[in-house]
PDB file of N, CA and C in Angstrom:
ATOM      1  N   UNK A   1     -40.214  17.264 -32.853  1.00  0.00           N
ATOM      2  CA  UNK A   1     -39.119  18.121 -33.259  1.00  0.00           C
ATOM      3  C   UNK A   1     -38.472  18.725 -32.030  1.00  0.00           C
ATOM      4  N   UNK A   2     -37.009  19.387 -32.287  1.00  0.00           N
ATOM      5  CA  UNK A   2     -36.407  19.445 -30.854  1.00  0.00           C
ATOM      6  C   UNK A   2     -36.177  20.916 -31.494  1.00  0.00           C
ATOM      7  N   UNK A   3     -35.982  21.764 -30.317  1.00  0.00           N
ATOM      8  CA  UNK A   3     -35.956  23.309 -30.318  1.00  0.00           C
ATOM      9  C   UNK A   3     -34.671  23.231 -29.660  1.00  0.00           C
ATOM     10  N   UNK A   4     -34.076  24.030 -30.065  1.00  0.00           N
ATOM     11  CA  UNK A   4     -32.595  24.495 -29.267  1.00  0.00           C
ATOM     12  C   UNK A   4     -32.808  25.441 -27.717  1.00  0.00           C
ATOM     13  N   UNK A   5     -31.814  24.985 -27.247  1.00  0.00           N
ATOM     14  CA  UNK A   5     -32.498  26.023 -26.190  1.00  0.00           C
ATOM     15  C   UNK A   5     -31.252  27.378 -25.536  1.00  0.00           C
ATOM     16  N   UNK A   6     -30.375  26.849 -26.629  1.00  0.00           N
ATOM     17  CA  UNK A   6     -29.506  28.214 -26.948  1.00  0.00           C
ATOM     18  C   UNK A   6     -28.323  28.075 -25.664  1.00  0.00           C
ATOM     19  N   UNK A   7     -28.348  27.118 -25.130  1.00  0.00           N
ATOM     20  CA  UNK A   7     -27.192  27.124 -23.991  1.00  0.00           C
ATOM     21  C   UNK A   7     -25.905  26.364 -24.785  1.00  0.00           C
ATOM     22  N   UNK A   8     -24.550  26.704 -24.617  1.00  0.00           N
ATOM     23  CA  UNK A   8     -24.049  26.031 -24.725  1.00  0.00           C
ATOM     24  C   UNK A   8     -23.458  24.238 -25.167  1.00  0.00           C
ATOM     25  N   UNK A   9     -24.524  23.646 -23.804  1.00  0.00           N
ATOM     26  CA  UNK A   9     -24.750  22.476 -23.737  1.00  0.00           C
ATOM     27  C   UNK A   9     -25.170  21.672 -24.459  1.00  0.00           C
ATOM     28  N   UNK A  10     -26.020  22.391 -25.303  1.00  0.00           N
ATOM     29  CA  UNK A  10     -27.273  21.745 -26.169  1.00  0.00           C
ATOM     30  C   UNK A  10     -26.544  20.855 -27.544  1.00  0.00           C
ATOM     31  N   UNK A  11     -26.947  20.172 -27.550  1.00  0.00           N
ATOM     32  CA  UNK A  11     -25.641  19.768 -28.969  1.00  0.00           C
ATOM     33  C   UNK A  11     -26.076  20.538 -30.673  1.00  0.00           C
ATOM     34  N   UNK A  12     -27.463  20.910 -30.768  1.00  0.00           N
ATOM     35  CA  UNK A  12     -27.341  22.010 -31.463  1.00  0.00           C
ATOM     36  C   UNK A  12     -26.637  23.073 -31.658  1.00  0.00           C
ATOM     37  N   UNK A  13     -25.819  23.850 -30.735  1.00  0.00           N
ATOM     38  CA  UNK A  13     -24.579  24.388 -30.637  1.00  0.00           C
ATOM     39  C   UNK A  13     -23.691  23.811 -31.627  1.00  0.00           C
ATOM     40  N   UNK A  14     -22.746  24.499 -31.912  1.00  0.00           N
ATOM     41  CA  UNK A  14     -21.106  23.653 -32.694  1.00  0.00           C
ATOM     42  C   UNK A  14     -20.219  23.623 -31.093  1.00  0.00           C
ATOM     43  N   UNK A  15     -20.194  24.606 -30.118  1.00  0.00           N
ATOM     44  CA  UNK A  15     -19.513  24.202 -29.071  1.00  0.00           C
ATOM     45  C   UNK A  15     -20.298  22.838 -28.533  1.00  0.00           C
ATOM     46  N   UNK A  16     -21.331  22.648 -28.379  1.00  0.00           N
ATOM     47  CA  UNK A  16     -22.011  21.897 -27.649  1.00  0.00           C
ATOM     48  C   UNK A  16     -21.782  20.710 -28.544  1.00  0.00           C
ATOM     49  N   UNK A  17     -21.661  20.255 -29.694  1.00  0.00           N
ATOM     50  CA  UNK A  17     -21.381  19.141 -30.786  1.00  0.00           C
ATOM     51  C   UNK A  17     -19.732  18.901 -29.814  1.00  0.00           C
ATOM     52  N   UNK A  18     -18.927  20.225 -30.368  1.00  0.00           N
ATOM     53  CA  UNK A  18     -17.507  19.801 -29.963  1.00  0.00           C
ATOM     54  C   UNK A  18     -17.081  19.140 -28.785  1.00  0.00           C
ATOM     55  N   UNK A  19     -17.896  19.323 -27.212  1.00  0.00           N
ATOM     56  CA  UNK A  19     -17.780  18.790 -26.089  1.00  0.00           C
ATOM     57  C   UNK A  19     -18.123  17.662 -25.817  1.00  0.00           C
ATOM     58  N   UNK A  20     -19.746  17.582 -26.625  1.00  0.00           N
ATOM     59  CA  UNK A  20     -19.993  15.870 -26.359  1.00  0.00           C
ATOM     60  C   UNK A  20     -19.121  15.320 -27.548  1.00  0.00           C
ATOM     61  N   UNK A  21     -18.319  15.225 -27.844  1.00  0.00           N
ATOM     62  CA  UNK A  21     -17.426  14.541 -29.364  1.00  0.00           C
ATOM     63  C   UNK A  21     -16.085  14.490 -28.037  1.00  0.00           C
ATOM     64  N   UNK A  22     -15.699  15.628 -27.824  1.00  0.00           N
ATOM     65  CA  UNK A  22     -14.381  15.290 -26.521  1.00  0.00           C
ATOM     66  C   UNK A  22     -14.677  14.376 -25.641  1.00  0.00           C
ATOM     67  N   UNK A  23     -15.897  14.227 -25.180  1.00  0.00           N
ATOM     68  CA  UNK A  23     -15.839  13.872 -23.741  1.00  0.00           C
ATOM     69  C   UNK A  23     -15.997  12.474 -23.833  1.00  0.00           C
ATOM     70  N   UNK A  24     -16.010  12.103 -25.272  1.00  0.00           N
ATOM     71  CA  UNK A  24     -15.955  10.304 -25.395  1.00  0.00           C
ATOM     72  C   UNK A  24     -14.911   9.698 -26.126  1.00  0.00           C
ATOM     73  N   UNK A  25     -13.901   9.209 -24.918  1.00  0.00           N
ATOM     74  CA  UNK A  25     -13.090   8.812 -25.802  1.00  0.00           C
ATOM     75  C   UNK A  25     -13.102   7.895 -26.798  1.00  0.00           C
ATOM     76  N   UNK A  26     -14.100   7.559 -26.620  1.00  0.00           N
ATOM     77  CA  UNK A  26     -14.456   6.209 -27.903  1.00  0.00           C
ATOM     78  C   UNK A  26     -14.480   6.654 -28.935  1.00  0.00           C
ATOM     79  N   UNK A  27     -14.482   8.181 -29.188  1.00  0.00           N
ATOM     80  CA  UNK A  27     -14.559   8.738 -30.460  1.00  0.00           C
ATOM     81  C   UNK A  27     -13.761   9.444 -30.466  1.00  0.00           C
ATOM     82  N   UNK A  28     -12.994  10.648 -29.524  1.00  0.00           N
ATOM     83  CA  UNK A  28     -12.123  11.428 -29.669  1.00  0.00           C
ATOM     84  C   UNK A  28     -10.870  10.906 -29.664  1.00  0.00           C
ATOM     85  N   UNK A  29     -10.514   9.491 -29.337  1.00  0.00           N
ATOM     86  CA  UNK A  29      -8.744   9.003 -29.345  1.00  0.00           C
ATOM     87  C   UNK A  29      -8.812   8.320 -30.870  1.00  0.00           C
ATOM     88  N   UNK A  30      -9.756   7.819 -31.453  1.00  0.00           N
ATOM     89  CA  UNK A  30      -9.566   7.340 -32.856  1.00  0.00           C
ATOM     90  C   UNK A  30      -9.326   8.682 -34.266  1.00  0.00           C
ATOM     91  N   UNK A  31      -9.973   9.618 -33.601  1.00  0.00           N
ATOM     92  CA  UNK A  31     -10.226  10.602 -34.262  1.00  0.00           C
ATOM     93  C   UNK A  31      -8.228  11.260 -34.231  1.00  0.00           C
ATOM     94  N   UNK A  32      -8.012  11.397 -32.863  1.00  0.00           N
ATOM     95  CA  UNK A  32      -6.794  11.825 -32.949  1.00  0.00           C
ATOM     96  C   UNK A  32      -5.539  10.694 -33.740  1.00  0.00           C
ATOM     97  N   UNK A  33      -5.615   9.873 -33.386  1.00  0.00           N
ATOM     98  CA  UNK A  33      -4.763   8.787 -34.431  1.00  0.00           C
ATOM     99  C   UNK A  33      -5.193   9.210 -35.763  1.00  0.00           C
ATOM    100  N   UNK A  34      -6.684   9.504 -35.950  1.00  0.00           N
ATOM    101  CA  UNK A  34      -5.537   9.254 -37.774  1.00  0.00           C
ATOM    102  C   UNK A  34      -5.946  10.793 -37.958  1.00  0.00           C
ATOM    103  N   UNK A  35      -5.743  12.061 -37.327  1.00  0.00           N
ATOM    104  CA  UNK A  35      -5.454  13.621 -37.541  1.00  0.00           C
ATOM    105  C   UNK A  35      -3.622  13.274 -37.300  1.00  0.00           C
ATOM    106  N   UNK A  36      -3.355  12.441 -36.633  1.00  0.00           N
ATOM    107  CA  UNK A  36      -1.757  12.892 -36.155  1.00  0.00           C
ATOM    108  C   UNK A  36      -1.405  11.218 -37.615  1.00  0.00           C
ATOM    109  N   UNK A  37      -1.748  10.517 -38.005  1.00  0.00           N
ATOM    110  CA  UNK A  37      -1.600  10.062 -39.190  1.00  0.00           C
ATOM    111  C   UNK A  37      -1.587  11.013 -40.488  1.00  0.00           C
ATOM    112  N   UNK A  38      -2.332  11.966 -40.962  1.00  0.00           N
ATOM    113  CA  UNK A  38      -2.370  12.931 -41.657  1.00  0.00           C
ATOM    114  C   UNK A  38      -1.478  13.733 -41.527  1.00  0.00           C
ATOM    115  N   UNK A  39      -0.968  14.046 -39.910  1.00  0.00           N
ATOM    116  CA  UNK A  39       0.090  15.020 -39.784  1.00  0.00           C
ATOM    117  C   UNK A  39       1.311  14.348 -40.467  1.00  0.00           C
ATOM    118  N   UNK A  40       1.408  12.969 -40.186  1.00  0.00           N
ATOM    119  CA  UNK A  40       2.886  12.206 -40.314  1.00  0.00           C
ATOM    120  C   UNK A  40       2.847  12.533 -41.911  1.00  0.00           C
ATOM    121  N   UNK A  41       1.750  12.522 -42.661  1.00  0.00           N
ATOM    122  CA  UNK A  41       1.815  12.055 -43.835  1.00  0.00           C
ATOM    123  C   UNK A  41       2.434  13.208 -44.367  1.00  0.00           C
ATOM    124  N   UNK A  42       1.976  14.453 -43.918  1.00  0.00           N
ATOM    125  CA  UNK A  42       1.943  15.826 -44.749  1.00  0.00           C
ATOM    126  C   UNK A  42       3.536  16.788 -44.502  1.00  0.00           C
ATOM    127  N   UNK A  43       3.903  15.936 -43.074  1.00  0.00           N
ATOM    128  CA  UNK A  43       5.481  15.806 -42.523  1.00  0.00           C
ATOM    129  C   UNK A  43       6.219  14.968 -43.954  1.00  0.00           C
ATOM    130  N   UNK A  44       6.200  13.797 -43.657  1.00  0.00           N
ATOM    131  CA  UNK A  44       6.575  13.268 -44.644  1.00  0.00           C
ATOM    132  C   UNK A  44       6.766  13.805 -46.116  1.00  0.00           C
ATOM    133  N   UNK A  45       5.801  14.153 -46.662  1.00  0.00           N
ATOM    134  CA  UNK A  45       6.256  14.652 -48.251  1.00  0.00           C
ATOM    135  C   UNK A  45       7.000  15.898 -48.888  1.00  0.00           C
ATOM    136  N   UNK A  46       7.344  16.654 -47.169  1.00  0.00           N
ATOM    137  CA  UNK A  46       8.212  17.510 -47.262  1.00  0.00           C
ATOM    138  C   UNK A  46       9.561  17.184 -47.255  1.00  0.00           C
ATOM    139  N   UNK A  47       9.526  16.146 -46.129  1.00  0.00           N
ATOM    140  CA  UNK A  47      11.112  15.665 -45.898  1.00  0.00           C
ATOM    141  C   UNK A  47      11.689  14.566 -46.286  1.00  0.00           C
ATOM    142  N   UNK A  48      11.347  13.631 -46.804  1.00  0.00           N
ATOM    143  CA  UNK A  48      11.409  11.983 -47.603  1.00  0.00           C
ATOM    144  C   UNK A  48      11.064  11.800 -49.170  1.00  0.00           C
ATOM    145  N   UNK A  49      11.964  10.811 -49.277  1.00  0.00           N
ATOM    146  CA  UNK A  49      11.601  10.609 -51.243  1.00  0.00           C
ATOM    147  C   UNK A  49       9.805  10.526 -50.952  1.00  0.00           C
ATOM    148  N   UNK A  50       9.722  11.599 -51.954  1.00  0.00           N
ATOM    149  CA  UNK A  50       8.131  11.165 -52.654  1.00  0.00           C
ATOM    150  C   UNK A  50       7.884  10.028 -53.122  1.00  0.00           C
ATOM    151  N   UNK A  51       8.402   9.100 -53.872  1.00  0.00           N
ATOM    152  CA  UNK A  51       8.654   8.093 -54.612  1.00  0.00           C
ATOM    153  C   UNK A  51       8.314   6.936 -53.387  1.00  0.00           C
ATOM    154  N   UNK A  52       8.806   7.118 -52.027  1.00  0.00           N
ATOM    155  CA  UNK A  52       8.266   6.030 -51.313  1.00  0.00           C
ATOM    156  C   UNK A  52       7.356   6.303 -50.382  1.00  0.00           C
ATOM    157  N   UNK A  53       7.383   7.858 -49.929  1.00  0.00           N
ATOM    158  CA  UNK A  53       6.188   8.396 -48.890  1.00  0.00           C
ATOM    159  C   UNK A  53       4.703   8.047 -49.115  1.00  0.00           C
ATOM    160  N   UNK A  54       4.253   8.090 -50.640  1.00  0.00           N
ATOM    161  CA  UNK A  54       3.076   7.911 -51.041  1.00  0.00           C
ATOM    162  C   UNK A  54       2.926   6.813 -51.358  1.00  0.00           C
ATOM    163  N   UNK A  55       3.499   5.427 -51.569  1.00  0.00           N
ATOM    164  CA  UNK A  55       3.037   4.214 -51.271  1.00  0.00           C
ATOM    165  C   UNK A  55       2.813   3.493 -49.852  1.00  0.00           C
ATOM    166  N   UNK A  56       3.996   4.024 -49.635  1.00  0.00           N
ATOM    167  CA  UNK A  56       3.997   3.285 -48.262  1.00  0.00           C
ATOM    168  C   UNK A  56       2.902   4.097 -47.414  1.00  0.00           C
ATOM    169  N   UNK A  57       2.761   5.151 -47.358  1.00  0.00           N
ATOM    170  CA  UNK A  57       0.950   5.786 -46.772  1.00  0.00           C
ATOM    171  C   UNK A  57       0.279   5.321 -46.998  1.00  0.00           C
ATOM    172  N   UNK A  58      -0.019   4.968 -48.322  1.00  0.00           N
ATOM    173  CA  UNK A  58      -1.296   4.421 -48.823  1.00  0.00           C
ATOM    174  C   UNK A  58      -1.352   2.986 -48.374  1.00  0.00           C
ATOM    175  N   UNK A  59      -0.385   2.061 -48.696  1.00  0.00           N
ATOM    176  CA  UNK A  59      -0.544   0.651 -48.219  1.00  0.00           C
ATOM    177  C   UNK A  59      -0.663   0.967 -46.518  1.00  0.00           C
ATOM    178  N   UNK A  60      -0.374   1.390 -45.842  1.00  0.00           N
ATOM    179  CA  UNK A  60      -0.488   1.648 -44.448  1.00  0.00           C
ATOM    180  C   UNK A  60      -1.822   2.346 -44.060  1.00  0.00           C
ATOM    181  N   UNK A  61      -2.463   3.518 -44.737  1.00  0.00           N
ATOM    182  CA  UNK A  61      -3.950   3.623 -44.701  1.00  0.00           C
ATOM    183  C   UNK A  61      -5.054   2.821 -44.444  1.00  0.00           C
ATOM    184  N   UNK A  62      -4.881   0.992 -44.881  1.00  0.00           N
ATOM    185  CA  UNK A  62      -5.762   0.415 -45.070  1.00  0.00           C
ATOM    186  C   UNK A  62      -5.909  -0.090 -43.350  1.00  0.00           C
ATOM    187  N   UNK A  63      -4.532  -0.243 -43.083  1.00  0.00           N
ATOM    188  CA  UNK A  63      -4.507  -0.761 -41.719  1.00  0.00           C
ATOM    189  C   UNK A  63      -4.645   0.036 -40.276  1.00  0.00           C
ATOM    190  N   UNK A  64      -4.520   1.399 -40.920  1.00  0.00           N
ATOM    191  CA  UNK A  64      -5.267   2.068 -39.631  1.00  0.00           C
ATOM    192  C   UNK A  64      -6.942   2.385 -39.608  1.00  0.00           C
ATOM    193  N   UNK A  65      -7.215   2.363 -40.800  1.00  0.00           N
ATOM    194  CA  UNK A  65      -9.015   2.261 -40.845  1.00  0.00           C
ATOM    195  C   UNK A  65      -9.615   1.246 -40.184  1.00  0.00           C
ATOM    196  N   UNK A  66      -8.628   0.572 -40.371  1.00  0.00           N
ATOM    197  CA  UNK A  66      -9.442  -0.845 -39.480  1.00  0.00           C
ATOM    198  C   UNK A  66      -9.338  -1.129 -38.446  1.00  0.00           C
ATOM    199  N   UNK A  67      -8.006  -0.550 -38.507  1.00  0.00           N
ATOM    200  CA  UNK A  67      -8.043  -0.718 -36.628  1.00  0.00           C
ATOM    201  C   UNK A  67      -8.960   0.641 -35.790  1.00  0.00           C
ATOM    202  N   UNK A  68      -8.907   1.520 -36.482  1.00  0.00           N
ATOM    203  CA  UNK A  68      -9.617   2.434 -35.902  1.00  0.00           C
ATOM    204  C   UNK A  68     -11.175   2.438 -35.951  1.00  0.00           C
ATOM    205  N   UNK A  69     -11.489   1.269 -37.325  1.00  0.00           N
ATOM    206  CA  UNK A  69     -13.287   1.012 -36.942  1.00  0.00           C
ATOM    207  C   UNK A  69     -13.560  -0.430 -35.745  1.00  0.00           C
ATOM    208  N   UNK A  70     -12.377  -0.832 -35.850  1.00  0.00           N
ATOM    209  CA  UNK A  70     -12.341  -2.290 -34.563  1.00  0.00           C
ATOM    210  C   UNK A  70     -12.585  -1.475 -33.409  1.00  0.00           C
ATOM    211  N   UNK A  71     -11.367  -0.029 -33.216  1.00  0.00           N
ATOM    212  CA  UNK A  71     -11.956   0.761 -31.796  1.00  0.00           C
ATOM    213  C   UNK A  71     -13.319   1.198 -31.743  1.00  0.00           C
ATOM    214  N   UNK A  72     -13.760   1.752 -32.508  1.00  0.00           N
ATOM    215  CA  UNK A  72     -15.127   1.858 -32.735  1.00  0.00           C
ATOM    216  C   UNK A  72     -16.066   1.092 -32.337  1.00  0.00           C
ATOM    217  N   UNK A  73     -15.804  -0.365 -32.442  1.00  0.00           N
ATOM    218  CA  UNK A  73     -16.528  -1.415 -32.821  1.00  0.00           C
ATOM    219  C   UNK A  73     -17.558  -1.823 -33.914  1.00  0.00           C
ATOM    220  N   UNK A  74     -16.984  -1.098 -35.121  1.00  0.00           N
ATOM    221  CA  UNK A  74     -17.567  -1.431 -35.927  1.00  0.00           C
ATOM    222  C   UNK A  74     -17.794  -2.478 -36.686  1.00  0.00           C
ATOM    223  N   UNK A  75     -15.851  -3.180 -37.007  1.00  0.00           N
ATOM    224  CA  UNK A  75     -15.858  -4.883 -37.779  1.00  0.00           C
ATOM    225  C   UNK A  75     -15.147  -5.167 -36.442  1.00  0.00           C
ATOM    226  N   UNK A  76     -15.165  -6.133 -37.127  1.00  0.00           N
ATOM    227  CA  UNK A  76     -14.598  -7.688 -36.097  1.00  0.00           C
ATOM    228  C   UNK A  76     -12.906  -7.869 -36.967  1.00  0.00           C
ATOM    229  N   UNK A  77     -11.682  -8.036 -36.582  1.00  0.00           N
ATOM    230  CA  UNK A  77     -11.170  -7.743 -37.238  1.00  0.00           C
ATOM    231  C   UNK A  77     -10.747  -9.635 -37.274  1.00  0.00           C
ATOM    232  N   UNK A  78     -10.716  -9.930 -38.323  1.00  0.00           N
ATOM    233  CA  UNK A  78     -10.783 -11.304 -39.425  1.00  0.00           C
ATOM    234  C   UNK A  78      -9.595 -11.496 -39.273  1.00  0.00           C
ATOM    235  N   UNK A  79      -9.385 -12.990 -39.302  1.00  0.00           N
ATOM    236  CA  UNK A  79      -7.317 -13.346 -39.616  1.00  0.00           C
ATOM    237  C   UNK A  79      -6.883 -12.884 -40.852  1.00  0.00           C
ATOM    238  N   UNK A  80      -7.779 -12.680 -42.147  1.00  0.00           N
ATOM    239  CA  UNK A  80      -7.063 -12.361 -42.979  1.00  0.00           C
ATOM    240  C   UNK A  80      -6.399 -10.665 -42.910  1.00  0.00           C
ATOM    241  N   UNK A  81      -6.951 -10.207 -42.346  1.00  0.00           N
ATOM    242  CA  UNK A  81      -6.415  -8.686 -42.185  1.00  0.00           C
ATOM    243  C   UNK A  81      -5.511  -8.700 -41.343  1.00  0.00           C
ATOM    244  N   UNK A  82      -4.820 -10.071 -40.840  1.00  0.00           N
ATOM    245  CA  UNK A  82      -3.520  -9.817 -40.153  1.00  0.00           C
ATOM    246  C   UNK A  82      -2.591 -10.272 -40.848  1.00  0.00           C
ATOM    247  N   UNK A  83      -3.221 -11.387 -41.578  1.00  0.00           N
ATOM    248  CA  UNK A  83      -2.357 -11.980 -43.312  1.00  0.00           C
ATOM    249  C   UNK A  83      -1.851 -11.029 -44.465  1.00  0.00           C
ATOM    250  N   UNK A  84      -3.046  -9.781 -44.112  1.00  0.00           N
ATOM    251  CA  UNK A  84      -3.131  -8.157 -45.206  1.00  0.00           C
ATOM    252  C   UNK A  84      -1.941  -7.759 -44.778  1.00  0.00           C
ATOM    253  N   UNK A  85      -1.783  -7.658 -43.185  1.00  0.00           N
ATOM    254  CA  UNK A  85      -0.925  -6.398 -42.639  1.00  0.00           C
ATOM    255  C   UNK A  85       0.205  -7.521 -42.757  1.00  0.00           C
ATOM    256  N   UNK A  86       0.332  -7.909 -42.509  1.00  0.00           N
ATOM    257  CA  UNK A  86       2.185  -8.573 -42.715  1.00  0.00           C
ATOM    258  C   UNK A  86       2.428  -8.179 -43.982  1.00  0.00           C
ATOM    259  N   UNK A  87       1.745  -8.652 -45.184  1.00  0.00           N
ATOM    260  CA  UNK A  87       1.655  -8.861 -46.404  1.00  0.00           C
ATOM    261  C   UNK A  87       2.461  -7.082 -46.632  1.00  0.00           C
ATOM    262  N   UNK A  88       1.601  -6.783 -46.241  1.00  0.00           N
ATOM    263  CA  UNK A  88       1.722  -4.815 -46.310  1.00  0.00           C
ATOM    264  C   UNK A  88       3.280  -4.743 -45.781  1.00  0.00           C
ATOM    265  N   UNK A  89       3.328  -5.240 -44.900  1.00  0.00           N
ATOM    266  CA  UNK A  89       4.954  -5.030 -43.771  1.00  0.00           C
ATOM    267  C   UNK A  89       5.913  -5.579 -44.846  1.00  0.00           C
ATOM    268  N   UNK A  90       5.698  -6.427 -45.648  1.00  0.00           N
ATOM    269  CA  UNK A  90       6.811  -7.122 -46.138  1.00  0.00           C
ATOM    270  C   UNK A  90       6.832  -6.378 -47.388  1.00  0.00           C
ATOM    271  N   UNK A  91       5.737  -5.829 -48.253  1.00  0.00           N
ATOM    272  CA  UNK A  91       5.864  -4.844 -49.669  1.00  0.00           C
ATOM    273  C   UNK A  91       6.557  -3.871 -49.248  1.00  0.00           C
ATOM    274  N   UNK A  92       6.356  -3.304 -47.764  1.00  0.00           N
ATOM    275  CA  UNK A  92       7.033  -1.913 -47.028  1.00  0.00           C
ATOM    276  C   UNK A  92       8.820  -2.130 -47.495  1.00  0.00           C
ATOM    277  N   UNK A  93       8.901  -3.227 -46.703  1.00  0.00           N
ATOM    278  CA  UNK A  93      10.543  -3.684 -46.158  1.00  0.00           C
ATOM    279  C   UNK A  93      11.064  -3.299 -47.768  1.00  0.00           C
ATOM    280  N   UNK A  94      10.160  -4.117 -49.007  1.00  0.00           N
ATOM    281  CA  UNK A  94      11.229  -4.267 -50.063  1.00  0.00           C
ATOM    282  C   UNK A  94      11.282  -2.694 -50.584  1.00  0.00           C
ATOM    283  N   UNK A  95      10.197  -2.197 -50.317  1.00  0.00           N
ATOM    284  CA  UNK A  95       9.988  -0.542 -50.676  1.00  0.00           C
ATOM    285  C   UNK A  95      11.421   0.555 -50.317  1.00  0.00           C
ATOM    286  N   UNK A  96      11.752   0.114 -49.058  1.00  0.00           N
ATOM    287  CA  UNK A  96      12.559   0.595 -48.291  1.00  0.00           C
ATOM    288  C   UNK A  96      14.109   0.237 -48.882  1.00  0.00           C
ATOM    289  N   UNK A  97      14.489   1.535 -49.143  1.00  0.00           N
ATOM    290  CA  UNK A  97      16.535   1.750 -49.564  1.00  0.00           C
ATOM    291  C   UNK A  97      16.987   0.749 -48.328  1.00  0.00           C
ATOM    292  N   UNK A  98      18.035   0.114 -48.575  1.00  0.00           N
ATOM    293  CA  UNK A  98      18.763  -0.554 -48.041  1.00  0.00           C
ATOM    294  C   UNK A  98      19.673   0.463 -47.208  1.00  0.00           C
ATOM    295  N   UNK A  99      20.148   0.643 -45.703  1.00  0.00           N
ATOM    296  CA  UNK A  99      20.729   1.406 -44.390  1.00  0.00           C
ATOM    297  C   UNK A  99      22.072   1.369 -44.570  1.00  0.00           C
TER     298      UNK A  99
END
């Protein structure tokens, strides 16, 4: 069993959790992509038809999880999930009012 030893450093701390979590970006730049994804989203349903903000998030959700567990290295990312994301790009386009 591990005893804290009350410094800062210790990752028993919540500061000490929060620093070793910063100091790797392998975890802190994925983490910020999808907090500033959440931001876009919560931007979004203030200022854009509802009617297309919440599909098009959601079909777009699938494709930042994955890319953000590929940074991770969690999956291997497969051809069909590039077959997904077009697929996704092209439901987007028809989603989208004509300019």
């Amino acid at each position: 069993s591990t005893q804290s030893t009350g410094d800062d450093e210790s990752p028993e701390t919540l500061f000490g959790k929060l620093l070793f979590f910063v100091q790797r970006p392998r975890f802190f730049i994925p983490f910020l992509i999808n907090m500033s994804g959440s931001a876009i989203f919560y931007w979004s349903l203030g200022h854009q038809d509802l009617s297309l903000v919440v599909p098009i998030t959601k079909s777009l959700e699938f494709m930042f999880i994955a890319l953000t567990s590929w940074m991770l290295g969690e999956v291997y990312l497969s051809p069909s999930f590039f077959v997904g994301t077009v697929l996704v790009g092209v439901g987007i386009a028809l989603c989208l009012p004509p300019t």
